[in-house]
Protein backbone atom coordinates (compact mmCIF):
# COMPACT_ATOMS: atom_id res chain seq x y z
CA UNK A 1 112.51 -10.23 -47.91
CA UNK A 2 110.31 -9.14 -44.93
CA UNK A 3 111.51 -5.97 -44.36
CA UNK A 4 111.61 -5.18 -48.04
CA UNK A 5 107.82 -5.73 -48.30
CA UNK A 6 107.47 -3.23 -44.69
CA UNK A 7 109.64 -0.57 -46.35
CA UNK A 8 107.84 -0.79 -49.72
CA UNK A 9 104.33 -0.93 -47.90
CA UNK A 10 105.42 2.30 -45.76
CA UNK A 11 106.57 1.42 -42.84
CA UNK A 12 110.23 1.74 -41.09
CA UNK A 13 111.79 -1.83 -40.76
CA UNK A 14 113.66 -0.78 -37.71
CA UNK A 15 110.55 0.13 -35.60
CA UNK A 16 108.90 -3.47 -36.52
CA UNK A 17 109.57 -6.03 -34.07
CA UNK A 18 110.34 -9.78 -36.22
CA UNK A 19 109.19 -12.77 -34.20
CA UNK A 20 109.23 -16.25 -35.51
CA UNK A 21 106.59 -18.15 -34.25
CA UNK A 22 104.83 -21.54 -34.20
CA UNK A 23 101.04 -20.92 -33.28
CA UNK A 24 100.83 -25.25 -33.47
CA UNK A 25 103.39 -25.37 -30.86
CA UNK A 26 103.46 -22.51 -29.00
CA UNK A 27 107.09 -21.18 -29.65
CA UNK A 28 107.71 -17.59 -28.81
CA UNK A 29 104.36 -16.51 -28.06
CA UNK A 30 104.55 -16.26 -24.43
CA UNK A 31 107.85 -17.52 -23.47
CA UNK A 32 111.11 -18.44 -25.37
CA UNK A 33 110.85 -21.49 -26.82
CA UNK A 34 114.30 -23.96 -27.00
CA UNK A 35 113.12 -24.49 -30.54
CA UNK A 36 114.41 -21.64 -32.20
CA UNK A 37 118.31 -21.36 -30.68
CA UNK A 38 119.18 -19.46 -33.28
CA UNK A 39 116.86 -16.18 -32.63
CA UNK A 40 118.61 -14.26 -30.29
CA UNK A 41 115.27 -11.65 -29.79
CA UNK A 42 113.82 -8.41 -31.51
CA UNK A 43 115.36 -4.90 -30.90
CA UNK A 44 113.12 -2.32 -32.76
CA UNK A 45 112.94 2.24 -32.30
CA UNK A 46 110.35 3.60 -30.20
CA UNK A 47 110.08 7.17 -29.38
CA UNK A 48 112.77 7.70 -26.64
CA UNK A 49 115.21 4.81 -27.27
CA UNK A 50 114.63 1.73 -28.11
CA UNK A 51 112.89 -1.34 -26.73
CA UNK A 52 114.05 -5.28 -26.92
CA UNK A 53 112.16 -8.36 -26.45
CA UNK A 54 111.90 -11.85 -27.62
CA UNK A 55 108.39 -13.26 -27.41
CA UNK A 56 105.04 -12.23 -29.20
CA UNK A 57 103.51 -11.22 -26.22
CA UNK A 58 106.86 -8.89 -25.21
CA UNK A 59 106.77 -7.58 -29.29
CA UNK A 60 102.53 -6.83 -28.25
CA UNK A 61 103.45 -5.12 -25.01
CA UNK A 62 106.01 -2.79 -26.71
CA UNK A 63 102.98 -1.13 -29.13
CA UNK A 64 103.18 2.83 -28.34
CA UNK A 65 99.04 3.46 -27.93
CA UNK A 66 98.40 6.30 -30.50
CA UNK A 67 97.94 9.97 -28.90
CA UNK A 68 94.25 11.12 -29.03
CA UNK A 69 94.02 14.88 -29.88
CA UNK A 70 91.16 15.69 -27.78
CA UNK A 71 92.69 19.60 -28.02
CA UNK A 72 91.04 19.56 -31.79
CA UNK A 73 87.31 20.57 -32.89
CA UNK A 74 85.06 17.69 -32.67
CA UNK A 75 85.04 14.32 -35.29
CA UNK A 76 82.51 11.89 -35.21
CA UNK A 77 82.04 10.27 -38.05
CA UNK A 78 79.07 8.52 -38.02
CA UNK A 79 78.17 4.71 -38.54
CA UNK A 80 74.86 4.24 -38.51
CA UNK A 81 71.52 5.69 -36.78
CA UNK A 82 69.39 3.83 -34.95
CA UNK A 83 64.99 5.22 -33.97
CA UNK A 84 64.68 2.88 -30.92
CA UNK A 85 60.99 3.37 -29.86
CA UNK A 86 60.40 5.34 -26.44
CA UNK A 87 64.21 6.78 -26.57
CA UNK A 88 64.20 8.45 -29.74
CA UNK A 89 66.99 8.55 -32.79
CA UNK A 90 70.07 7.61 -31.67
CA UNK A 91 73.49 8.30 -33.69
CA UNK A 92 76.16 6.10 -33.78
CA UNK A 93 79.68 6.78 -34.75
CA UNK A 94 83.20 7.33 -33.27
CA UNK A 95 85.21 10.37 -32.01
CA UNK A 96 88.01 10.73 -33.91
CA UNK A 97 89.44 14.04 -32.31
CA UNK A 98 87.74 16.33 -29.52
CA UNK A 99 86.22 15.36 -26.37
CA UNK A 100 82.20 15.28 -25.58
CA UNK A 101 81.05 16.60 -22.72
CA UNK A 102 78.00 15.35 -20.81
């Protein structure tokens, strides 16, 4: 049922990483718990192979960072602007692509 609902949402089932937990009691989310004897761990695709685990915290630690394209023109959407007396008007926002240089 759960990796219906990630397909039909978009995702690829095989690069999610299923952990059964128990937040009350603490199983699998930072060690194995003798709970659960019947899950045997997560295997899920990353790029270059694959990586295996079995608690939250190993399914956390496996989460490829997104690649920042600071090579592209400058994005900065912007959030809000602030006129703080004696400093002036003062954008705020965050880069999306591009770098700022001081």
């Amino acid at each position: 049922e759960t990796s219906t609902f990630i397909k039909k949402v978009g995702y690829n089932p095989k690069a999610v990483a299923f952990v059964p937990i128990s937040g009350w009691h603490g199983d699998n989310m930072l060690e194995e718990s003798p709970n659960m004897p019947w899950y045997k761990g997560w295997t899920k695709e990353v790029k270059g192979g694959s990586a295996k685990g079995k608690t939250l915290l190993d399914a956390i630690d496996a989460i490829e960072p997104p690649t920042r394209p600071s090579d592209k023109p400058l994005r900065l959407p912007l959030q809000d602007v602030y006129k703080i007396g004696g400093i002036g008007t003062v954008p705020v926002g965050r880069v999306e692509t591009g770098t700022i240089k001081a």
